[in-house]
Protein backbone atom coordinates (compact mmCIF):
# COMPACT_ATOMS: atom_id res chain seq x y z
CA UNK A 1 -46.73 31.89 -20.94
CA UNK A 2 -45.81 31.89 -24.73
CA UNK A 3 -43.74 34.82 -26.23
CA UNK A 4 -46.50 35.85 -28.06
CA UNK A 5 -48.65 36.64 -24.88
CA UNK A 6 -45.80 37.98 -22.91
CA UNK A 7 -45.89 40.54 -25.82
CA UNK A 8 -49.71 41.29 -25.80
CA UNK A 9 -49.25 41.42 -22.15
CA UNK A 10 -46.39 44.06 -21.88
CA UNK A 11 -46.41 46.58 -24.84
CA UNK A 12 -42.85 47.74 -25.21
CA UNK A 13 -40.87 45.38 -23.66
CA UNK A 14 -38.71 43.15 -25.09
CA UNK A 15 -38.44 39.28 -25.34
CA UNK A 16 -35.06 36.88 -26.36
CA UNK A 17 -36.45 33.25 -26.99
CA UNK A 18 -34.37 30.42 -28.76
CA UNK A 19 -36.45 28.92 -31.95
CA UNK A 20 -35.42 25.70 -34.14
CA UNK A 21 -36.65 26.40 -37.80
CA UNK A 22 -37.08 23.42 -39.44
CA UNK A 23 -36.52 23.21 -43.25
CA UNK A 24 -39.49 21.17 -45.34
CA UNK A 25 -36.75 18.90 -46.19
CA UNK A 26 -33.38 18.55 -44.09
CA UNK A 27 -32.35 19.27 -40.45
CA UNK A 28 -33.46 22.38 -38.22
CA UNK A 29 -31.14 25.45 -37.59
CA UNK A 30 -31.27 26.67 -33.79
CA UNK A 31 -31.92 30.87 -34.00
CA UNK A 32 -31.75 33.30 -31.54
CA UNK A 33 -34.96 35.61 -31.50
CA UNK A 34 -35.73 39.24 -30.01
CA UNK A 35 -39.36 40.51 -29.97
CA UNK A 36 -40.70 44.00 -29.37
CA UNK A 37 -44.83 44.24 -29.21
CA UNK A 38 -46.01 47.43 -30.70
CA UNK A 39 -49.05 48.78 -28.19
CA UNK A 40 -52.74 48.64 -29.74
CA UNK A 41 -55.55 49.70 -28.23
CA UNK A 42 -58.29 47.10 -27.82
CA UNK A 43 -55.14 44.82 -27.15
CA UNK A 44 -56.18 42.16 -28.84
CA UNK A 45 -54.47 42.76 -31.60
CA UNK A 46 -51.46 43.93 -32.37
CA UNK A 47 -48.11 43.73 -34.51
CA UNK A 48 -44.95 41.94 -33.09
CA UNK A 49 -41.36 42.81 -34.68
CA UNK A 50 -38.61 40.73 -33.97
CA UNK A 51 -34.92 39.96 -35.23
CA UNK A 52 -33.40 36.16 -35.54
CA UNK A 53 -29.61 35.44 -35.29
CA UNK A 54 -28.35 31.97 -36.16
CA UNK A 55 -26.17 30.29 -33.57
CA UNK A 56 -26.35 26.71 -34.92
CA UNK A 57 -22.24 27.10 -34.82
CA UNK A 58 -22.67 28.34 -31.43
CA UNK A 59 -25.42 25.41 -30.03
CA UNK A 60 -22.93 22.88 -31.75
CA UNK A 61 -19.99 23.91 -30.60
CA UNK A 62 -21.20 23.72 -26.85
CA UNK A 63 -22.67 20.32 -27.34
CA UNK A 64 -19.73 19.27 -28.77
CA UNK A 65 -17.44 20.47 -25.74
CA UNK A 66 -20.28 18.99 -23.42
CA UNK A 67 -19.49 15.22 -25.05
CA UNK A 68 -15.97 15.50 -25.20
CA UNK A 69 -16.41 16.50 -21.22
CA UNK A 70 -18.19 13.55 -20.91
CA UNK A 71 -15.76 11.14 -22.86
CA UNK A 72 -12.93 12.51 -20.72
CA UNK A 73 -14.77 12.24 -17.67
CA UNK A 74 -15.81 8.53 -18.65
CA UNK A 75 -12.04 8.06 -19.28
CA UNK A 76 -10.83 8.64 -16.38
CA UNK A 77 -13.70 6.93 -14.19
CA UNK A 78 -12.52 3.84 -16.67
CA UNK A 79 -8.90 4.16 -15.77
CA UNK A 80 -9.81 4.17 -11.79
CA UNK A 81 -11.76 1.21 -12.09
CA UNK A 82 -9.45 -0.81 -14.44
CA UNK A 83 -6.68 -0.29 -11.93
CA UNK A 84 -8.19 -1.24 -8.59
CA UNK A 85 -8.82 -4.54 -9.66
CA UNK A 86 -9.47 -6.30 -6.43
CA UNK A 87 -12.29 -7.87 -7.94
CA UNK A 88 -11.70 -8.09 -11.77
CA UNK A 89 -15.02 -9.06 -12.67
CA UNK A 90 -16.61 -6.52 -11.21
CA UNK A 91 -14.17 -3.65 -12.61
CA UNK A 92 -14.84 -5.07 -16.58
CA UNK A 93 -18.62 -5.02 -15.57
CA UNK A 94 -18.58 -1.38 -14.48
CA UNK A 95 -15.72 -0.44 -17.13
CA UNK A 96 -18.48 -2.16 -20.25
CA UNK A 97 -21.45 0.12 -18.37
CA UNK A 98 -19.81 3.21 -18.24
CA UNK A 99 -18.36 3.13 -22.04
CA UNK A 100 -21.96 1.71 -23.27
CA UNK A 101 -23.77 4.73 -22.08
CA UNK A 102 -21.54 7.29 -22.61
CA UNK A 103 -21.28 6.71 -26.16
CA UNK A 104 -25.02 5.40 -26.21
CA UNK A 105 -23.58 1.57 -27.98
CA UNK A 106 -26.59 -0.96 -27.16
CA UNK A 107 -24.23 -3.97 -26.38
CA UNK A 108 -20.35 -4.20 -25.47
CA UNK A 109 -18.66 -7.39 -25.13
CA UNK A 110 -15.25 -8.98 -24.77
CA UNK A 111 -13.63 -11.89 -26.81
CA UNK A 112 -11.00 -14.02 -25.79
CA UNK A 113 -8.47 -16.39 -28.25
CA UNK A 114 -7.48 -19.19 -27.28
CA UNK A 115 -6.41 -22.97 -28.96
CA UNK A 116 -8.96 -25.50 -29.06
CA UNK A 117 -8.17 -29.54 -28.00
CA UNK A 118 -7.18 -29.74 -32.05
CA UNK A 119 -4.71 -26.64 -31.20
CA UNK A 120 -6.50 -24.26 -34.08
CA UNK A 121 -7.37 -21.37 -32.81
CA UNK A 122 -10.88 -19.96 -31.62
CA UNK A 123 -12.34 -17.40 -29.84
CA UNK A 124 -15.06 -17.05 -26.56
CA UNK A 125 -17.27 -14.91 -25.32
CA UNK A 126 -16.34 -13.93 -22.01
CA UNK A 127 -18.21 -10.17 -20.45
CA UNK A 128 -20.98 -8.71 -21.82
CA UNK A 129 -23.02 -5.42 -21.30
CA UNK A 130 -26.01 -4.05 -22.77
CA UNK A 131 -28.82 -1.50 -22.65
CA UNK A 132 -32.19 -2.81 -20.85
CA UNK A 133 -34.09 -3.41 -23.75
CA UNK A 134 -31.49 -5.80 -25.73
CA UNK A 135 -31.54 -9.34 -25.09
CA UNK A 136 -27.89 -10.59 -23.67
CA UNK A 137 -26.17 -13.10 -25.64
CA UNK A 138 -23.71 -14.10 -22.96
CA UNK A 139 -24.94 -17.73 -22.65
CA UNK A 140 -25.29 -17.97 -26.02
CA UNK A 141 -23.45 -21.27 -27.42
CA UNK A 142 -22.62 -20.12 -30.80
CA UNK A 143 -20.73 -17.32 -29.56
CA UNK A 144 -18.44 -19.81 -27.75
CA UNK A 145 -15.31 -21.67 -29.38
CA UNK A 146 -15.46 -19.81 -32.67
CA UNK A 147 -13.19 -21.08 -35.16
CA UNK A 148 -11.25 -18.41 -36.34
CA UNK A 149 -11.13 -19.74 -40.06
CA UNK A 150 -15.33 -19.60 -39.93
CA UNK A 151 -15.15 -15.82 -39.58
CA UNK A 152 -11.98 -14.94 -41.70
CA UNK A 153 -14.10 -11.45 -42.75
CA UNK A 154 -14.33 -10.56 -38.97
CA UNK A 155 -11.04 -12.02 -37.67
CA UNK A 156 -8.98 -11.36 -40.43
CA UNK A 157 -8.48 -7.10 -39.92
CA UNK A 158 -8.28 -7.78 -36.48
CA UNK A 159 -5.21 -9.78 -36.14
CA UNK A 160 -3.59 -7.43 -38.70
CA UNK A 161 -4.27 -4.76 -35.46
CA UNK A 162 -6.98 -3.12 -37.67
CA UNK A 163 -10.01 -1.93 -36.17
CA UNK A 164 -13.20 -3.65 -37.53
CA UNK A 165 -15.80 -0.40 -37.77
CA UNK A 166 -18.82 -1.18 -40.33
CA UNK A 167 -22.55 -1.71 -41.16
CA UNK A 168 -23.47 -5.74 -41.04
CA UNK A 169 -25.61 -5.00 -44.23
CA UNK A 170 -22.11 -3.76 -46.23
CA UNK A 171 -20.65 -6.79 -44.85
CA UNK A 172 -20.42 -9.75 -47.77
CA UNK A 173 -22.63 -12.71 -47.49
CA UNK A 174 -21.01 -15.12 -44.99
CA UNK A 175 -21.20 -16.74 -41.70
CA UNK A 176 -20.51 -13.79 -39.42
CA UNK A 177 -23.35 -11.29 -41.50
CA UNK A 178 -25.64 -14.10 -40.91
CA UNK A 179 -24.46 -14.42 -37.19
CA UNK A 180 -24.86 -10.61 -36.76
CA UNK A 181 -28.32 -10.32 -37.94
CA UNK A 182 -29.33 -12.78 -35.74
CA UNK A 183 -28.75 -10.98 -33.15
CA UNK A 184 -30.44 -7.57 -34.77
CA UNK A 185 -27.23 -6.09 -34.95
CA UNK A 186 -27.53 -3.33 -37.35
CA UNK A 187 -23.45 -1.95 -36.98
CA UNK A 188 -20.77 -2.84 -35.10
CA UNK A 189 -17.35 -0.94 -33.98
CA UNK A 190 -14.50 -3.92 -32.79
CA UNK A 191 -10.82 -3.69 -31.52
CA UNK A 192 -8.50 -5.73 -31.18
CA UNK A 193 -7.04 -5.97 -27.60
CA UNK A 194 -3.15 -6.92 -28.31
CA UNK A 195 -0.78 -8.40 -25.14
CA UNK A 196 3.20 -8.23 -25.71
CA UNK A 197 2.05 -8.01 -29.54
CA UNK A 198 -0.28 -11.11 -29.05
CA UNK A 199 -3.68 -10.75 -30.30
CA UNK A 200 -5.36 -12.04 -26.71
CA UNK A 201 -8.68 -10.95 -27.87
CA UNK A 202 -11.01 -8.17 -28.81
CA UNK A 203 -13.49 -5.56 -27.60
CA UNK A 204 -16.57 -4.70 -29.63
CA UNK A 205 -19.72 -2.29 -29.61
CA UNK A 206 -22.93 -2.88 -31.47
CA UNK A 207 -26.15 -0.70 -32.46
CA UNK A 208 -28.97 -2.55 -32.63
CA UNK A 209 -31.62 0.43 -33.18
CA UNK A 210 -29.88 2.61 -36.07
CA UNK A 211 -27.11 2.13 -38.43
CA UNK A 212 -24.83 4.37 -36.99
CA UNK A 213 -21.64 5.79 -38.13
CA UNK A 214 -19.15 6.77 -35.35
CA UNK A 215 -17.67 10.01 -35.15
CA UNK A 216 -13.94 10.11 -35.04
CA UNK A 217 -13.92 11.38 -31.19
CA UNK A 218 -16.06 8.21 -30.11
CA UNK A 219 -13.47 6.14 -32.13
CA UNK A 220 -10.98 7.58 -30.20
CA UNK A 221 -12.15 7.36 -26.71
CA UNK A 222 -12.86 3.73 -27.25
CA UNK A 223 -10.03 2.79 -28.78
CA UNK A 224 -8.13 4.72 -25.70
CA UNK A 225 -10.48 2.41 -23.38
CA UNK A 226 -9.29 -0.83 -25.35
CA UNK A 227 -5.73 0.02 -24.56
CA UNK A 228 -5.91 0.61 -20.87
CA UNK A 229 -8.23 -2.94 -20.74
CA UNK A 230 -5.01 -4.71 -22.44
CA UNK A 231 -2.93 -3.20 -20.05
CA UNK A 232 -5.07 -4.20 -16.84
CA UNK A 233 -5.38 -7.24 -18.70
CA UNK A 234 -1.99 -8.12 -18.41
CA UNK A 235 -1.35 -6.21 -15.53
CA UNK A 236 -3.85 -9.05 -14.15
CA UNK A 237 -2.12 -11.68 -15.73
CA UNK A 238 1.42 -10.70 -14.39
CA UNK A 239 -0.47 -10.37 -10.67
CA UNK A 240 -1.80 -13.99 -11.07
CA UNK A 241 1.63 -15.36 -12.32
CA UNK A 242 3.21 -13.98 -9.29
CA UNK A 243 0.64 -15.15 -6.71
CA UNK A 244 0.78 -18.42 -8.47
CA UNK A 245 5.08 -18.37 -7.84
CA UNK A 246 4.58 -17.16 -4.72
CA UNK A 247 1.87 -19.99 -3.65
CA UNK A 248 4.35 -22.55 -5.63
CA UNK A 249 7.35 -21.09 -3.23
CA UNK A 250 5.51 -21.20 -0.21
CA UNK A 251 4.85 -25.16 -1.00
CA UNK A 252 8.54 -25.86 -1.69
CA UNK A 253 9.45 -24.06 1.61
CA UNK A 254 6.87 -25.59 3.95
CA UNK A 255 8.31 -29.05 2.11
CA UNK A 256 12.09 -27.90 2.79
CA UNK A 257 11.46 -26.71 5.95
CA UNK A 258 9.29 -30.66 6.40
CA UNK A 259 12.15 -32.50 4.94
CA UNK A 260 14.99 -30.56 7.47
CA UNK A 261 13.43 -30.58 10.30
CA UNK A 262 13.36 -34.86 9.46
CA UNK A 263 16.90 -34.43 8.43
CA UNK A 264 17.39 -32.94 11.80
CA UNK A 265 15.30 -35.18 13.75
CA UNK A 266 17.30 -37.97 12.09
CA UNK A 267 20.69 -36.87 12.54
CA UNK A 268 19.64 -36.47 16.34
CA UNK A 269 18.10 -39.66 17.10
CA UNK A 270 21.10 -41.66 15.08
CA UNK A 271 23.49 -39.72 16.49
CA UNK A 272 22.07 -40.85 20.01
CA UNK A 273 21.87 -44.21 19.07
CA UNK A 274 25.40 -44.09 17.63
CA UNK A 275 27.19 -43.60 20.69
CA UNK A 276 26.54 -46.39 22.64
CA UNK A 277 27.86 -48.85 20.11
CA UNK A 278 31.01 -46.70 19.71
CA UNK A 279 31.65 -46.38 23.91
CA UNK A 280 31.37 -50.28 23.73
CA UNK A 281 33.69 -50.88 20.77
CA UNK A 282 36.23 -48.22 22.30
CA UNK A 283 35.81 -50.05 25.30
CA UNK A 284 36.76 -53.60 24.11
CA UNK A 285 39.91 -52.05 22.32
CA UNK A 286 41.21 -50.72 25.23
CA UNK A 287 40.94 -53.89 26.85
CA UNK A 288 42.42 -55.72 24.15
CA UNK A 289 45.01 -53.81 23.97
CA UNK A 290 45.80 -53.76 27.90
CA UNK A 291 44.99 -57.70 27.92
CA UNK A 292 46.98 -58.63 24.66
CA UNK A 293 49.37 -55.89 23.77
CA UNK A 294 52.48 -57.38 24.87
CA UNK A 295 51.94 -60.61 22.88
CA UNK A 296 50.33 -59.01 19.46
CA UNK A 297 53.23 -58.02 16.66
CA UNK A 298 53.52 -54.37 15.80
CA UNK A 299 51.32 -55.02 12.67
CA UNK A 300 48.38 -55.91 14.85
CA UNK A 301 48.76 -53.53 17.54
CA UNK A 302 48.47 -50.70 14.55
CA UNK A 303 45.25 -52.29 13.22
CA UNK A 304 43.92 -52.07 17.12
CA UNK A 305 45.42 -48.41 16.90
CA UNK A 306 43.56 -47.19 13.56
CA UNK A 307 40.32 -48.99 14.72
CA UNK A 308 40.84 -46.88 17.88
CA UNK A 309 40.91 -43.58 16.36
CA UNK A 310 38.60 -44.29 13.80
CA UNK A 311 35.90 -44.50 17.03
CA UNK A 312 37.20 -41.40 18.07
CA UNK A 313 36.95 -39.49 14.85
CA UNK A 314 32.97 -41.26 14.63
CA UNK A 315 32.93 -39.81 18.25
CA UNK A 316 33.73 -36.51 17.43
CA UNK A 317 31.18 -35.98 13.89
CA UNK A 318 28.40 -37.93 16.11
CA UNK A 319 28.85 -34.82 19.01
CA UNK A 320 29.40 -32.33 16.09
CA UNK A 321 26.47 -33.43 14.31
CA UNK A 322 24.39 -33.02 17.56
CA UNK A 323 25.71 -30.01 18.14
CA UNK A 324 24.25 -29.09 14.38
CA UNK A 325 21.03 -30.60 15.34
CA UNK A 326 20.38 -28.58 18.25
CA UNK A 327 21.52 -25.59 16.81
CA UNK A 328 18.60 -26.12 14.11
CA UNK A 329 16.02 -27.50 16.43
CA UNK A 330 16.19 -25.52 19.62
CA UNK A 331 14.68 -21.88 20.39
CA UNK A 332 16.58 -18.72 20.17
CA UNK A 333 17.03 -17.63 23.73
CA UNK A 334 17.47 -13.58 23.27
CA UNK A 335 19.36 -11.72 26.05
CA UNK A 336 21.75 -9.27 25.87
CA UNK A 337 25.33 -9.82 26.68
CA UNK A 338 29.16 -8.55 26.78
CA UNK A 339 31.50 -9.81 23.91
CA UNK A 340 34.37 -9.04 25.79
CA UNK A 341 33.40 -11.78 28.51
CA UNK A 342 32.40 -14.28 25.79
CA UNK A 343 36.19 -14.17 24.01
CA UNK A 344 37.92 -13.78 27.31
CA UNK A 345 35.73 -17.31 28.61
CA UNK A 346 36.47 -19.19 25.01
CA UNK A 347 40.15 -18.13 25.38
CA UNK A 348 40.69 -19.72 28.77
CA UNK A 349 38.76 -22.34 27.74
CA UNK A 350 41.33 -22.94 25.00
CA UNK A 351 44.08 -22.04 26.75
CA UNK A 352 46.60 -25.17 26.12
CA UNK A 353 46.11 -24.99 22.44
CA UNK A 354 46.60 -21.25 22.50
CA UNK A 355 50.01 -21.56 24.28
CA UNK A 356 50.84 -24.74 21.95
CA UNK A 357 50.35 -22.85 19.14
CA UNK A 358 52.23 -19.52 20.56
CA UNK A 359 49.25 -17.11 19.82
CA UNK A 360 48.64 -14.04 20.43
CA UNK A 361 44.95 -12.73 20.11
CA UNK A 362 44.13 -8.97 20.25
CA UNK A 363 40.88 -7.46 20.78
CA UNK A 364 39.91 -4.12 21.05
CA UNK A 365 36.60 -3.05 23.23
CA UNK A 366 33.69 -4.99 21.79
CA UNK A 367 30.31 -4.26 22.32
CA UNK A 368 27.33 -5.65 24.45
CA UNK A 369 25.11 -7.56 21.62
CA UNK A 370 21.64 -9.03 22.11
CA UNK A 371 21.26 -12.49 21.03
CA UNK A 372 21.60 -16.49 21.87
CA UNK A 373 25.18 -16.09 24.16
CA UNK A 374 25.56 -20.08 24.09
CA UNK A 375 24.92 -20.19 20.20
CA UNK A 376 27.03 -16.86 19.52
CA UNK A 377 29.70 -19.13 21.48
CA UNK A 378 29.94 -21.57 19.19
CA UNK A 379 30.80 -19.56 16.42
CA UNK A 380 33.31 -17.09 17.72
CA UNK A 381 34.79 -20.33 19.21
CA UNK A 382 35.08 -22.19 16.36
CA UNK A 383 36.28 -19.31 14.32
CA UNK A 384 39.42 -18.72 16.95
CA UNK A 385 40.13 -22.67 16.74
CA UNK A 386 40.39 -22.76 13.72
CA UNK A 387 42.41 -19.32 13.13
CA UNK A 388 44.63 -21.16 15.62
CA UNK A 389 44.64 -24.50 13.82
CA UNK A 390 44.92 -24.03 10.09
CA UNK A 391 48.15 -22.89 9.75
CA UNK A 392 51.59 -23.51 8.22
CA UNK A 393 54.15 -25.19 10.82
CA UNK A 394 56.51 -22.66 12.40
CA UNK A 395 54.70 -19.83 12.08
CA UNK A 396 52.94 -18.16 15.45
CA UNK A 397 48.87 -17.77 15.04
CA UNK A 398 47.91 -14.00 15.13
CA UNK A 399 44.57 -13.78 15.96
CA UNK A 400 42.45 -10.23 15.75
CA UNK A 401 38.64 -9.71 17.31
CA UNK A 402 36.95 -6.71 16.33
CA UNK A 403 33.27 -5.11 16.01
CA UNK A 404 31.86 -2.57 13.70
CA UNK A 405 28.54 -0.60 14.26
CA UNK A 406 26.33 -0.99 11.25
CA UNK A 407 22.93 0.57 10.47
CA UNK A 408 20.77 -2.30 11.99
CA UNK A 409 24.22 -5.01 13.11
CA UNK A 410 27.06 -5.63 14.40
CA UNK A 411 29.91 -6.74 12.39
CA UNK A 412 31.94 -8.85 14.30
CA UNK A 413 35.23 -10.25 12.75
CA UNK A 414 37.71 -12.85 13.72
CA UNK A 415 41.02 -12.01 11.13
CA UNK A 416 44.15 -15.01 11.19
CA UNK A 417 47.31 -15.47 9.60
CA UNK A 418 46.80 -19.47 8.97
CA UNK A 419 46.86 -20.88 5.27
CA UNK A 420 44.14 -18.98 3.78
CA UNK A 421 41.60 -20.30 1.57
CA UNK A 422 41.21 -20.18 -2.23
CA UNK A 423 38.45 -18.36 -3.85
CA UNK A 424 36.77 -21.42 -4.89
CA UNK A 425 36.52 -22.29 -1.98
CA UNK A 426 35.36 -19.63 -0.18
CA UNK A 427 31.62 -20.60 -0.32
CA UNK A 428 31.45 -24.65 -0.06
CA UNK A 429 33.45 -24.51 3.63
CA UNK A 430 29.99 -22.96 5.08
CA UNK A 431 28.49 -26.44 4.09
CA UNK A 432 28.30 -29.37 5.88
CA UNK A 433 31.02 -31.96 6.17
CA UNK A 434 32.75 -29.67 3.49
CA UNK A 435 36.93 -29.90 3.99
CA UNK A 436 39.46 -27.95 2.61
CA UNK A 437 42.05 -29.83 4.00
CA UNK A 438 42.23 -34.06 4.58
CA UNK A 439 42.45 -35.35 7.84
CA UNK A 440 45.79 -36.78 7.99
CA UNK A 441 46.56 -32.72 7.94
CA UNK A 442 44.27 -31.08 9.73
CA UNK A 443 42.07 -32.91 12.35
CA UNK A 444 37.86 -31.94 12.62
CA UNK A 445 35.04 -32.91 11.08
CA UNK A 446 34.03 -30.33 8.70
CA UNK A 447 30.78 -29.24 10.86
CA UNK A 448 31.92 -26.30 12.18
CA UNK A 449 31.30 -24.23 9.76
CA UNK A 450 27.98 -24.84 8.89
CA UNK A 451 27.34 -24.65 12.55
CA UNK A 452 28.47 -21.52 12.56
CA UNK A 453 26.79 -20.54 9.24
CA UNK A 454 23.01 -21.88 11.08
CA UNK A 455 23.27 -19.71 14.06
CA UNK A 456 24.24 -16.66 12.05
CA UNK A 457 21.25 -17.23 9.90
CA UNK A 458 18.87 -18.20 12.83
CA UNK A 459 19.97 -14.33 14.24
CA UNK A 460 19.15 -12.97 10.64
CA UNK A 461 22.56 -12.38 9.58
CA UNK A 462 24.96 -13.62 7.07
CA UNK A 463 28.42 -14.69 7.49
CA UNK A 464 31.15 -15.13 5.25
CA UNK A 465 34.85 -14.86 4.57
CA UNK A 466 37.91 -12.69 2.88
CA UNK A 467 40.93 -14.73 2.04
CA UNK A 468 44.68 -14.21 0.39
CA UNK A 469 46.24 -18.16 -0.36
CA UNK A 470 49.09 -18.31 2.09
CA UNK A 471 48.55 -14.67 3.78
CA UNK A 472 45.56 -15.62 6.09
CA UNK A 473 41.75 -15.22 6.02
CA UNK A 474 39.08 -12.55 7.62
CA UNK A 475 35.69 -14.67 8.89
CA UNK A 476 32.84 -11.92 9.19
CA UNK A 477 29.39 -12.24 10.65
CA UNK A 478 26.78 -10.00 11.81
CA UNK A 479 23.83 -9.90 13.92
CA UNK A 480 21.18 -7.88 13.91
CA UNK A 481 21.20 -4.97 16.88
């Protein structure tokens, strides 16, 4: 029912209705009427007084508030999408949508720059969205390898970081009007998306039904959306660089971990097949010796001597070097056991070289540790031989065994008074056949310490030393509790 008959229909009462009065020329002003119909009799006729107030201001101000609502809301939809990028393709697709409609643009699209096979520079069309009724351009093969010195009144503003925002028919005669009206592209709003101040491409927004001029909100919001697509952009870049490093690491350790377990294999199966031949020469120099001793000159019985502990040194780096294999190959057998056992078994084990060397080894209560008791063996024992070995002539060996209780390990440490080791060379001894000290001083091999340095790891721990020159040296390792 129009206002008119409401009026007719109730004499007296009063009516608000909202009226646009249009100007003959020039837009419409939105009014706010009140109505009072005065009563006739025959009702058919009758006068109708009223009062307009103009609340154009009013009706703007709300539909103003409404867009920039919608902007904002847009906005932050944008920013959700652009950061769960899980699939990137997707996100740009719904990040193009939800911009295009908001701000009602008919197409959006994205550029990317890159160097042709010449090396000049050129740019492709990569993402595209646009309204129903406009014909996608996407496969379009003139919108692909773009020299950038064919469009210098497009490209030009944009690698200065200058926002392209224009009518095509302003634009000068030139290759990029005449691409634009090809595609009915009537105006076009374009920024340029910059990457660690790289221009990496551009994002752009055309009417193709009116030559529109942007308002400075809409300039704003899609400028703000062309910021956070650079930075997913290269947050995507810096995502694929690392999965790329970390596929390129994983590579280089299955090949390490290839190559040393054929390392291992090797030193194995040649230290096997080293023995024999090394039993069988010891074996003919004892009997040489035995048989011919008496009638060889001193010269040749110390050539039958050096050969003879030359086989026992090979002897000792062939068992050493199995030892090293085995420690590498075999499976961690977990169990928990009592430290205090373990030193008190390696000492009496050791016991002639402990009284040779008149040592005296403390340790205090240590604890009950869960691990591989036959590899943990190997290092504490090597650690006390060699606290017991390396040390200046005359002087006693003072040996100290201790434990501390870390957040997740132990601590265990094995403290001597022997030489002590420069800083130098504080890291190298943990490799393999690494010596401090020649042969003709100290007797081993120079395995032991790596040995040592593969269980500890094979635990998950670390190991490592503290050393004063001439004062002595603290070995620490731990394993995890």
């Amino acid at each position: 029912m129009s206002t008119l008959e409401q009026c007719k229909k109730y004499p007296g009462a009063v009516f608000q209705t909202e009226l646009t009065i249009k100007k003959q020329y020039g837009s419409g002003r939105s009014t706010l009427w009140e109505f009072i119909a005065l009563a006739d009799n025959d009702k058919d006729t009758g006068e109708i007084q009223g009062i307009g107030v103009d609340i154009s201001r009013i009706k703007d101000a709300e539909e103003e508030l409404i867009k920039k609502s919608r902007l904002l809301s847009a906005s932050a939809e944008i920013v959700t999408k652009l950061n769960s990028i899980d699939d990137w393709h997707s996100a740009l697709e719904q990040t193009f949508s939800i911009a295009g409609r908001v701000v009602g643009a008919d197409r959006v699209y994205y550029f990317e720059n890159s160097r042709d096979e010449d090396g000049e520079m050129v740019t492709n069309h990569r993402l595209e969205w646009t309204e129903n009724n406009i014909e996608p351009q996407i496969n379009n093969p003139d919108l692909q390898n773009i020299k950038w010195s064919d469009t210098p009144e497009f490209m030009e503003p944009l690698k200065k970081g200058t926002p392209l925002n224009t009518l095509v028919k302003d634009l000068p005669d030139c290759y990029t009007k005449e691409a634009l009206m090809v595609q009915d592209i009537l105006s076009i709003l374009v920024f340029p998306i910059y990457i660690n101040r790289h221009f990496h491409g551009f994002l752009g927004f055309d009417d193709c039904t009116d030559e529109r001029e942007w308002l400075p909100e809409e300039i704003s919001f899609l400028k703000t959306i062309t910021n956070n697509l650079a930075s997913a952009i290269e947050r995507k870049q810096r995502l694929n660089e690392l999965e790329e490093l970390n596929q390129h690491l994983e590579r280089q350790t299955r090949y390490l971990e290839r190559s040393n377990r054929e390392l291992e294999q090797f030193a194995f199966i040649t230290s096997h097949q080293l023995q024999e031949p090394l039993r069988m020469i010891k074996s003919f120099l004892t009997q040489l010796e035995k048989r011919y001793g008496a009638s060889l000159d001193e010269r040749a019985q110390n050539y039958i001597r050096f050969a003879s502990e030359g086989a026992v040194r090979m002897r000792e780096v062939i068992l050493d070097l199995l030892k090293y294999s085995r420690v590498s190959d075999g499976e961690e057998e977990h169990a928990e056991f009592d430290l205090n056992q373990l030193v008190a078994e390696i000492m009496a084990q050791n016991g002639k070289l402990i009284m040779e060397k008149e040592a005296d080894i403390q340790y205090d209560t240590l604890p009950v540790i869960s691990g591989d008791r036959t590899a943990i063996r190997l290092v504490l024992e090597n650690l006390i031989t060699n606290g017991l070995i390396y040390r200046p002539k005359g002087r006693g060996a003072e040996l100290t065994i201790d434990a501390e209780k870390l957040s997740d390990a132990w601590k265990i440490s094995v403290t001597d008074n022997g030489f002590g080791i420069k800083r130098e060379d504080q890291e190298r001894i943990f490799n393999l056949f690494e010596r401090v000290y020649s042969r003709d001083e100290i007797p081993g091999t120079g395995i032991g310490l790596a040995i040592c340095k593969k269980v500890v790891e094979k635990h998950g721990g670390e190991i490592w030393v503290e050393s004063e020159f001439g004062k002595g040296s603290r070995f620490m390792f731990t394993i995890k509790r």
